[in-house]
Protein backbone atom coordinates (compact mmCIF):
# COMPACT_ATOMS: atom_id res chain seq x y z
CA UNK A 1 74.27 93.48 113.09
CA UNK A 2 74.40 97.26 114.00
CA UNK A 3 77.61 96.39 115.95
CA UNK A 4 79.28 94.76 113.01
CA UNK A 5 78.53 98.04 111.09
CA UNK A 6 79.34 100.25 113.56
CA UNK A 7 82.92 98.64 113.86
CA UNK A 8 83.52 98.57 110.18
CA UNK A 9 87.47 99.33 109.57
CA UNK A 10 89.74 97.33 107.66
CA UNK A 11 90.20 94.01 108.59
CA UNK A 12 92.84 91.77 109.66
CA UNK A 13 91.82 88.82 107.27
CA UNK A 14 94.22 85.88 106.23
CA UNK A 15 95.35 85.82 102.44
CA UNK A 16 93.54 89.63 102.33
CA UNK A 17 95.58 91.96 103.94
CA UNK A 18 95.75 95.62 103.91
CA UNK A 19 97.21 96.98 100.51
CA UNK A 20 99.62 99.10 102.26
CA UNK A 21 103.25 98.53 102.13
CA UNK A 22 105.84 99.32 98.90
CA UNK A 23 105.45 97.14 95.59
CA UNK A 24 109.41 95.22 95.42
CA UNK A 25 108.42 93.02 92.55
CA UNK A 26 106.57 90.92 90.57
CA UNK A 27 106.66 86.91 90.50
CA UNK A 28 103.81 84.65 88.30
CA UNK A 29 102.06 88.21 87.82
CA UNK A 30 101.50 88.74 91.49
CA UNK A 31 102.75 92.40 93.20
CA UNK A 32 105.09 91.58 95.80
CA UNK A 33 104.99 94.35 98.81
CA UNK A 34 106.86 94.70 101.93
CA UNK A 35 104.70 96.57 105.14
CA UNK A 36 106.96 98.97 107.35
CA UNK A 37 106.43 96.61 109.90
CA UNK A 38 108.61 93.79 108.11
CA UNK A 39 111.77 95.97 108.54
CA UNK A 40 111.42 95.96 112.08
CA UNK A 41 110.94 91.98 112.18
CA UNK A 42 113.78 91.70 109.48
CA UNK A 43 116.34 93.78 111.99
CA UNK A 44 115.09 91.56 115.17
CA UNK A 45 115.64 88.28 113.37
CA UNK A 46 118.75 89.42 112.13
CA UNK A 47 120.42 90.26 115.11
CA UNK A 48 118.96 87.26 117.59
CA UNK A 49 120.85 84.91 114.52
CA UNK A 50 123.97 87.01 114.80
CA UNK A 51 123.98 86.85 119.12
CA UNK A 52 122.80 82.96 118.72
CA UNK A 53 125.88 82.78 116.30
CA UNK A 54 127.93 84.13 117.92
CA UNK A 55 127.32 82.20 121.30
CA UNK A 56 127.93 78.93 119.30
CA UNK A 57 130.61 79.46 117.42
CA UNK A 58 132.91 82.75 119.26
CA UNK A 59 136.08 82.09 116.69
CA UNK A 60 133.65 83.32 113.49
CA UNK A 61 133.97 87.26 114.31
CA UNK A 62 131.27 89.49 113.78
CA UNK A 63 131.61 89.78 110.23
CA UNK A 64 130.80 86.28 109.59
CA UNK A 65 127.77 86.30 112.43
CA UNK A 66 126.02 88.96 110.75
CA UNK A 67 126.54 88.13 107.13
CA UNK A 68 125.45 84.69 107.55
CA UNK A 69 122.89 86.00 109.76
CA UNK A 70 121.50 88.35 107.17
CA UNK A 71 121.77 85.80 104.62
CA UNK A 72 119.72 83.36 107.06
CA UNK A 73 116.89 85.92 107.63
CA UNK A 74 116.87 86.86 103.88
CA UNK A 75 116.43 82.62 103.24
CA UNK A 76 113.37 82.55 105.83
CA UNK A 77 111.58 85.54 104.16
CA UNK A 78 112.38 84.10 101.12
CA UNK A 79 110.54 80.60 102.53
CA UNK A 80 107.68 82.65 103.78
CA UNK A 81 107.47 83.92 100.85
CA UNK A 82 106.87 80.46 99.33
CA UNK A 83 104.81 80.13 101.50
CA UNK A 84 102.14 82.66 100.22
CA UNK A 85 103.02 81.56 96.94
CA UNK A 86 101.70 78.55 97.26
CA UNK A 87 98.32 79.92 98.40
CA UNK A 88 98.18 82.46 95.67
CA UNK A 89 99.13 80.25 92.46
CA UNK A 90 96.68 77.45 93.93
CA UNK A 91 93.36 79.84 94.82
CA UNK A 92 94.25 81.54 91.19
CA UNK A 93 94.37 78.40 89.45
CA UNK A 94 90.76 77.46 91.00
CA UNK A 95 89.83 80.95 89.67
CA UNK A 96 90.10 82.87 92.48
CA UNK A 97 91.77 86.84 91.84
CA UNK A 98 94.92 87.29 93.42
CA UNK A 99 96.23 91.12 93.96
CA UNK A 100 99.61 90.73 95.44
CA UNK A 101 101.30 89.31 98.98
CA UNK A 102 102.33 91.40 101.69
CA UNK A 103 105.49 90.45 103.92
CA UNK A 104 104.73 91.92 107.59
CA UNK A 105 105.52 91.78 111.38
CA UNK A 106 104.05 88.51 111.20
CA UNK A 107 105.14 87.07 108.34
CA UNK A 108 103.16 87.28 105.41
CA UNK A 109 99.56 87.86 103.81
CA UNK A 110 98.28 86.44 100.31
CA UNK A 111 95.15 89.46 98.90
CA UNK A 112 92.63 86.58 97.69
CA UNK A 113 89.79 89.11 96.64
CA UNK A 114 87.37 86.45 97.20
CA UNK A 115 86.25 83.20 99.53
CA UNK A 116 86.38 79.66 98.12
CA UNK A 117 83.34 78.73 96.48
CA UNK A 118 83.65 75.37 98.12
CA UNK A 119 84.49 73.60 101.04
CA UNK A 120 86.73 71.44 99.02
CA UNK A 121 88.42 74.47 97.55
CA UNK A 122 89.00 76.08 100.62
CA UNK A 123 91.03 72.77 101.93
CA UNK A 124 93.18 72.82 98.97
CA UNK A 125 94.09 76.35 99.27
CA UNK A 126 94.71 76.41 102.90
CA UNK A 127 96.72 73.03 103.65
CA UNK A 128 99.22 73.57 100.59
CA UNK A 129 100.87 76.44 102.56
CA UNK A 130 101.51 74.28 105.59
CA UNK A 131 103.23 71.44 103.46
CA UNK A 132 105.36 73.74 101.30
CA UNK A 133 106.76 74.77 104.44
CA UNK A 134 107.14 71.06 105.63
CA UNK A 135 108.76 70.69 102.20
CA UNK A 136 110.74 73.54 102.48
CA UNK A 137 112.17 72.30 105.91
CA UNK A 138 112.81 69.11 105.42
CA UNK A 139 114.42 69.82 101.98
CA UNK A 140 116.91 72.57 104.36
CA UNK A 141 117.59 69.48 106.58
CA UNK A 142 118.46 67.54 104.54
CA UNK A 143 121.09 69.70 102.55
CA UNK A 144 122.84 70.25 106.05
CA UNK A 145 122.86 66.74 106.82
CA UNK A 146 125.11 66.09 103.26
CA UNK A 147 127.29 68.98 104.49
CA UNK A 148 128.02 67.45 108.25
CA UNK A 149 131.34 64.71 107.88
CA UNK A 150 130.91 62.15 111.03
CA UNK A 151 128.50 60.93 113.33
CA UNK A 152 125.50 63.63 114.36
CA UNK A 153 123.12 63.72 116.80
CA UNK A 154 120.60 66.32 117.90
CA UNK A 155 121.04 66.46 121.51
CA UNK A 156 118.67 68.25 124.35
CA UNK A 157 120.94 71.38 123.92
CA UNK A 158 120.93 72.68 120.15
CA UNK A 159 123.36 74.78 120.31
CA UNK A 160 125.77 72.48 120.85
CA UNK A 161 125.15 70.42 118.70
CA UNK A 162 125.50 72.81 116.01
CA UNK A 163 128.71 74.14 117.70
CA UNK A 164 130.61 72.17 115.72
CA UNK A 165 129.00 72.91 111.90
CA UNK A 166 130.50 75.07 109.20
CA UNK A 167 128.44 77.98 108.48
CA UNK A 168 126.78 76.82 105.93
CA UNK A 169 125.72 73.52 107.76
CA UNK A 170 124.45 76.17 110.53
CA UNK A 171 122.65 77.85 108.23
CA UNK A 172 120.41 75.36 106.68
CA UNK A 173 119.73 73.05 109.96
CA UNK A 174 118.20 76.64 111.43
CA UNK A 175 116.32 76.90 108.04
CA UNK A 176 115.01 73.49 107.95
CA UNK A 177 114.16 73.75 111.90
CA UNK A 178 112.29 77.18 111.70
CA UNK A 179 110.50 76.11 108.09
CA UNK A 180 108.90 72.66 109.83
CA UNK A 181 108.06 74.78 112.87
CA UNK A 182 106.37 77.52 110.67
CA UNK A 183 104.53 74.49 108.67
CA UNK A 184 103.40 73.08 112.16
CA UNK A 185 102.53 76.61 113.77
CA UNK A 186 99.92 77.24 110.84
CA UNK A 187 98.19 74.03 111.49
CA UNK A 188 96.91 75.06 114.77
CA UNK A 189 93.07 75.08 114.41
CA UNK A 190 92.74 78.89 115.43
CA UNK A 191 91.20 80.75 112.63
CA UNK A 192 92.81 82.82 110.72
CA UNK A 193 96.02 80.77 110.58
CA UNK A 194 95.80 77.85 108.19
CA UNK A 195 94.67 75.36 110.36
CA UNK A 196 91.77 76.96 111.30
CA UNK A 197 90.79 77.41 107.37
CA UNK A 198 90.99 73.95 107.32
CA UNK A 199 88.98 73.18 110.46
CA UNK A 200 85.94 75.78 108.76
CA UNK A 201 86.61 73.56 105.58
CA UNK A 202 85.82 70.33 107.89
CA UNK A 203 83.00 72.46 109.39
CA UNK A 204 81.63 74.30 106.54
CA UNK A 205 81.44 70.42 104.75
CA UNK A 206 79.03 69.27 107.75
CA UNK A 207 77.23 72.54 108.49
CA UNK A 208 76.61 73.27 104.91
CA UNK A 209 76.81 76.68 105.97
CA UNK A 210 79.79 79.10 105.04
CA UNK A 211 78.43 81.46 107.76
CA UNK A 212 77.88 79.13 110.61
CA UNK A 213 81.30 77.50 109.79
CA UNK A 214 83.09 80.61 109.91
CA UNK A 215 81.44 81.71 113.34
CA UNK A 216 82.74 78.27 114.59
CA UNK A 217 86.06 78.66 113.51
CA UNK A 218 86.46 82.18 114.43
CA UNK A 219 85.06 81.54 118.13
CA UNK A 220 87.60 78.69 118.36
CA UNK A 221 90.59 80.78 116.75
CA UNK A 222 89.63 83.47 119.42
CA UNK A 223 90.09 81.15 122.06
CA UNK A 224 93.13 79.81 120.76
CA UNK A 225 94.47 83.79 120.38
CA UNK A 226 93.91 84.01 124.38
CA UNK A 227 95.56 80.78 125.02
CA UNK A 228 98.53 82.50 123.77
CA UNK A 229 97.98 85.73 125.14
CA UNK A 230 97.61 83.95 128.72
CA UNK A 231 100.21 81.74 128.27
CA UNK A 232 102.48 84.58 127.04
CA UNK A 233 101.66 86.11 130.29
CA UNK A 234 103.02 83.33 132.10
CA UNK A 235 106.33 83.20 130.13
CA UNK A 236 106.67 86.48 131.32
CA UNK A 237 106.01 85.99 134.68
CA UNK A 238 108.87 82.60 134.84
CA UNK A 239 106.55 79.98 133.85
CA UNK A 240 108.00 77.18 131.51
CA UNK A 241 105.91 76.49 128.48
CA UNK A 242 106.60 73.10 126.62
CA UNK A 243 108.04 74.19 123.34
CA UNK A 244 108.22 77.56 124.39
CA UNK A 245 110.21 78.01 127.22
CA UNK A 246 110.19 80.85 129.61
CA UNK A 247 111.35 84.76 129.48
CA UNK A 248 110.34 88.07 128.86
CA UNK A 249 111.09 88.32 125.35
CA UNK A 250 109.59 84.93 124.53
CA UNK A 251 106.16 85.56 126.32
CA UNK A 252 105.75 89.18 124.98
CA UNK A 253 106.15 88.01 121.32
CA UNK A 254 103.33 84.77 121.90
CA UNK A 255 100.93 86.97 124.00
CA UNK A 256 101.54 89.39 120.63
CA UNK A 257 100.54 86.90 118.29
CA UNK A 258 97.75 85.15 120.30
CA UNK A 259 96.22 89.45 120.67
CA UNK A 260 96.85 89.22 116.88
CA UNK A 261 95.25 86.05 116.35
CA UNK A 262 92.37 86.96 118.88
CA UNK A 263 91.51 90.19 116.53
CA UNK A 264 92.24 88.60 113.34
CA UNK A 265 89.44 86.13 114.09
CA UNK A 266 86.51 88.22 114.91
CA UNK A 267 87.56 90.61 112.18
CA UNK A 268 87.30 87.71 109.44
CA UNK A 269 83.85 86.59 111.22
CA UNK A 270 82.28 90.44 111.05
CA UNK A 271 83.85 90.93 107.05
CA UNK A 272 82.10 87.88 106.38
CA UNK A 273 78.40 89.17 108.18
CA UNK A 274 79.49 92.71 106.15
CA UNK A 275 79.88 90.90 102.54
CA UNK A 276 76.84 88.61 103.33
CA UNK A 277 74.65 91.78 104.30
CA UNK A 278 75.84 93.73 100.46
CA UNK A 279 74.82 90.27 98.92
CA UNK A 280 75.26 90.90 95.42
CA UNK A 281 74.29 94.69 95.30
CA UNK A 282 76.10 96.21 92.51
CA UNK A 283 78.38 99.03 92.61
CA UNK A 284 75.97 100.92 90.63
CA UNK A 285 73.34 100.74 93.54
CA UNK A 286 75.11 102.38 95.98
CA UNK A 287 77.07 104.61 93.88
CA UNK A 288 76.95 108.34 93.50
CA UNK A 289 76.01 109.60 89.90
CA UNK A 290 76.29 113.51 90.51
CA UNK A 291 79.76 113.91 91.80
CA UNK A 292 81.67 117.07 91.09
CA UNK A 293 84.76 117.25 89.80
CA UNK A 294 87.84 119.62 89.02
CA UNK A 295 89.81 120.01 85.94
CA UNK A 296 93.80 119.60 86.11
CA UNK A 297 94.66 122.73 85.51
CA UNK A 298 92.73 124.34 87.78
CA UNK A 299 94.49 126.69 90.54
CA UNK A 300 94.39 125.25 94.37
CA UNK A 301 93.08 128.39 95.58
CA UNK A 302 89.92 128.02 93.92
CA UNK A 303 89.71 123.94 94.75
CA UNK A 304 90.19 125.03 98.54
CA UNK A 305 87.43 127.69 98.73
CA UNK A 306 85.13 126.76 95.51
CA UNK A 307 85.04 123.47 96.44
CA UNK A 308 86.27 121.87 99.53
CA UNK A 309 85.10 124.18 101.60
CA UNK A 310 82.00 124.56 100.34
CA UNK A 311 81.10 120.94 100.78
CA UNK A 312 81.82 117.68 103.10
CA UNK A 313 83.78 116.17 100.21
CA UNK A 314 87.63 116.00 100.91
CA UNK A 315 88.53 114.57 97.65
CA UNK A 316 87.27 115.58 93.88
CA UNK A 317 88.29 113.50 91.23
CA UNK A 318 89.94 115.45 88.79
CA UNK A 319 88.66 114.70 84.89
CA UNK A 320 90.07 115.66 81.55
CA UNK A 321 88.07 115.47 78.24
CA UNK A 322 85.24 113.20 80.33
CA UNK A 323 87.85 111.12 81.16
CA UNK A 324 89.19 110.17 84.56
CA UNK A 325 92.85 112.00 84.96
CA UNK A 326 93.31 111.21 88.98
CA UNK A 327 92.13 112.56 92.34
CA UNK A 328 92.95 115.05 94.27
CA UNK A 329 92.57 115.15 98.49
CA UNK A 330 92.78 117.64 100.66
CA UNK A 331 96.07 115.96 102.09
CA UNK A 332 97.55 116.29 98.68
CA UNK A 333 96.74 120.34 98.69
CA UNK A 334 98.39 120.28 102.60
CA UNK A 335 101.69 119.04 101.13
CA UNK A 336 101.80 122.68 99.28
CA UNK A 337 102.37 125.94 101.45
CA UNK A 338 99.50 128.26 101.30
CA UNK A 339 101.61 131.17 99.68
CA UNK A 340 101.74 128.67 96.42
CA UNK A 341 97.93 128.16 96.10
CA UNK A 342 97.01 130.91 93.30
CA UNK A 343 99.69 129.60 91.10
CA UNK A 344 99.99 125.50 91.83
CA UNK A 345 97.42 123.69 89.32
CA UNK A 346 95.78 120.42 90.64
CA UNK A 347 97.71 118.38 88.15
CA UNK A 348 100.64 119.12 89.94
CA UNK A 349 99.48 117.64 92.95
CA UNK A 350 96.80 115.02 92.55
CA UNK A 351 97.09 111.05 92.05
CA UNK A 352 97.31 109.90 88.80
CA UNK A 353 94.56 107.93 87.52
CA UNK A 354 96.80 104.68 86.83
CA UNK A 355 97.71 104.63 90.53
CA UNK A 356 94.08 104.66 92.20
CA UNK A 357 92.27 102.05 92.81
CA UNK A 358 89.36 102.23 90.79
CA UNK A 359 85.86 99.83 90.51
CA UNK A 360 82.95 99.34 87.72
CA UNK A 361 79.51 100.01 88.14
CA UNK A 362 78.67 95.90 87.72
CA UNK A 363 81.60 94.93 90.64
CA UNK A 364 79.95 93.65 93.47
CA UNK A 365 79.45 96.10 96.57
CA UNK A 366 81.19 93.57 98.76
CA UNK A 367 84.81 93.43 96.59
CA UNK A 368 84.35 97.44 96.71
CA UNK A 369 83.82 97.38 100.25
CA UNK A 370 87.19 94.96 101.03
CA UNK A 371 88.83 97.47 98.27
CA UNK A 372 87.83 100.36 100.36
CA UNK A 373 88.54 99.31 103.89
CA UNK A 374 91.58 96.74 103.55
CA UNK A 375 93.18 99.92 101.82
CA UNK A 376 92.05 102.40 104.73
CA UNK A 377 90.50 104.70 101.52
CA UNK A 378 87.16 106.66 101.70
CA UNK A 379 86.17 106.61 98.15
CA UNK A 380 86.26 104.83 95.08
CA UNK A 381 86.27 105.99 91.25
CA UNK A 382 83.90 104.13 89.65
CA UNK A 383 84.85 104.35 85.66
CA UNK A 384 83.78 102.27 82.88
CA UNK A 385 85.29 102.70 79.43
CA UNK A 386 87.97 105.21 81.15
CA UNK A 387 85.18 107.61 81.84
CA UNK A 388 83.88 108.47 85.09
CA UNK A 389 80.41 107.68 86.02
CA UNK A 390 80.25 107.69 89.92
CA UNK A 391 81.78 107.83 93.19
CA UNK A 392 81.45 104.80 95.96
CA UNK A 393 81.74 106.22 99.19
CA UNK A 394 82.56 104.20 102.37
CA UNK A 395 79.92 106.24 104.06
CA UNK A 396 77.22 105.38 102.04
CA UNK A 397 78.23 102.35 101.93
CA UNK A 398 78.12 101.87 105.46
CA UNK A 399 74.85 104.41 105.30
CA UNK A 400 73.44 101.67 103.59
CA UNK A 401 74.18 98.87 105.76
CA UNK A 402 72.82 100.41 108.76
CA UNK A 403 69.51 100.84 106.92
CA UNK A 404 69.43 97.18 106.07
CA UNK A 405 71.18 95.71 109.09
């Protein structure tokens, strides 16, 4: 168990994914947020539609091959986005908190604070993603097939077959195509994908045991994350994979996503052990009551050497009138040159109080703990009544852990 604390950092966990990223918008009351990463997947699909465009159809010109092939990507974001969806309004309509989706490198992440409560509910959850994407494809497939005039028949060679579409046509058979194969993909039984959810549902309904369901799923999903990292390897090296060909490019992205898929399952297994270990230990518990704070207007110069360096602590929450006004870091005091310090007041500088991420002395330790590492943070305000009461630091959290563990 030591291990499992030693190694704590924030997870790679399916529907609960790291809460970085921008906020684009809202849909059904769930934050919608796009990871850095997602650009650079965005930009790659983007540009293999426009080449694979342009190699089936050279009298379109470039300005049609990339706007359809923006379009295209936008579509299949859009579908992935559906996707999540699905999981989200399902797991919050079983009761189940839902903070927002996440759009990333490899596609997309639903923040479901909390496991099923049942193996029945976990099934539900899991295998609706899968068939909105079957949905989604078939439903793309079937709009191209009302746009194609004369006989039309999917040979060995796609491309050209779909040589002789309109754009539009084009368009939605690629949709439909990639939207069944994304539906199929998350079947595989290799936990964390969808298909391994269900398998721990299946398991977890035998075993009656969350725990020993999710260590059977996450040893399989591990082994299915090196069967693609291997057979990734061999795409690289000229092998031919059924399904997946052969290449460079091909085998580096599926030996990426089996190493993804490899981590992503022991990380889920050891957040599990983690939240098992806090039980339900309160906030309160663990908490700090005497935490020292600053006032907004006071100078930086005196934060710097009255406070921070007179202490560990590397972030005072700043209160006004007993209530909780923000927090200020010593990365937020960095961003000002030193020359400013005597005159800059904290309030200038520190995060506001409606953008932290904040918990209650009755949470549960183990929704603290995802808050604090799937956000990479070291602390947590704990406030009730918009008054500060405590502090919940990931070190004494972890402190704790080792003590029990």
């Amino acid at each position: 168990m030591d291990t499992a604390v030693e190694r704590l950092r924030p997870p790679v966990r399916p529907r609960a994914a790291a809460g970085r990223g921008f906020r684009v918008t809202s849909l059904f009351g769930i934050e919608i947020r796009i990871d850095p990463s997602w650009v650079f997947i965005f930009v790659l699909i983007t540009w293999n539609l426009a080449a694979g465009f342009a190699s089936m159809h050279p009298d379109w010109g470039l300005g049609l091959d990339l706007s359809l092939a923006l379009a295209a990507a936008a579509l299949f974001f859009g579908s992935v986005l559906a996707h999540e969806l699905s999981h989200s309004l399902v797991a919050r309509s079983r009761g189940l908190p839902v903070r927002h989706i996440t759009l990333f490198l490899f596609g997309g992440v639903s923040n479901i604070e909390r496991e099923p409560g049942s193996p029945g509910m976990e099934f539900v959850i899991s295998v609706v993603g899968p068939l909105s994407s079957l949905i989604l494809g078939a439903a793309f497939l079937a709009l191209g097939a009302t746009l194609v005039r004369g006989p039309f028949r999917l040979t060995e060679n796609p491309g050209s077959a779909l040589s002789g579409l309109s754009p539009l046509a084009t368009m939605l058979f690629w949709l439909g195509s990639i939207n069944i194969t994304l539906g199929l993909f998350n079947l595989v039984p290799g936990f964390p994908l969808d298909g391994g959810r269900i398998l721990r549902s299946l398991l977890w309904a035998g075993m009656k045991d969350l725990k020993r369901a999710t260590k059977a799923a996450s040893q399989i999903g591990q082994l299915v994350g090196w069967i693609f990292v291997f057979g990734g390897l061999a795409m690289i090296l000229g092998a031919r994979l059924p399904i997946f060909g052969t290449g460079v490019g091909g085998g580096v992205w599926i030996a990426l996503i089996g190493w993804f898929l490899k981590s992503a399952a022991a990380a889920s297994y050891r957040q599990l052990l983690l939240e098992d270990l806090l039980g339900d230990i309160p906030v309160a518990r663990l908490m700090r009551i005497e935490v020292r704070t600053v006032t907004p207007d006071l100078a930086l110069s005196d934060l710097v050497y009255d406070f921070m360096l007179k202490s560990d602590e590397r972030a005072f929450p700043v209160v006004d009138g007993g209530r909780l006004a923000g927090l200020v870091s010593l990365d937020d005091v960095r961003k000002v040159p030193r020359e400013d310090w005597p005159t800059a007041r904290v309030a200038q500088i520190m995060t506001p109080a409606a953008s932290l991420v904040v918990t209650e002395p009755g949470r549960p330790a183990s929704q603290a703990l995802h808050d604090l590492t799937s956000r990479d943070i070291q602390q947590l305000p704990v406030v009730e009544g918009g008054r500060l009461v405590g502090l919940l630091r990931l070190r004494d959290v972890v402190r704790w852990m080792k003590l029990q563990g």
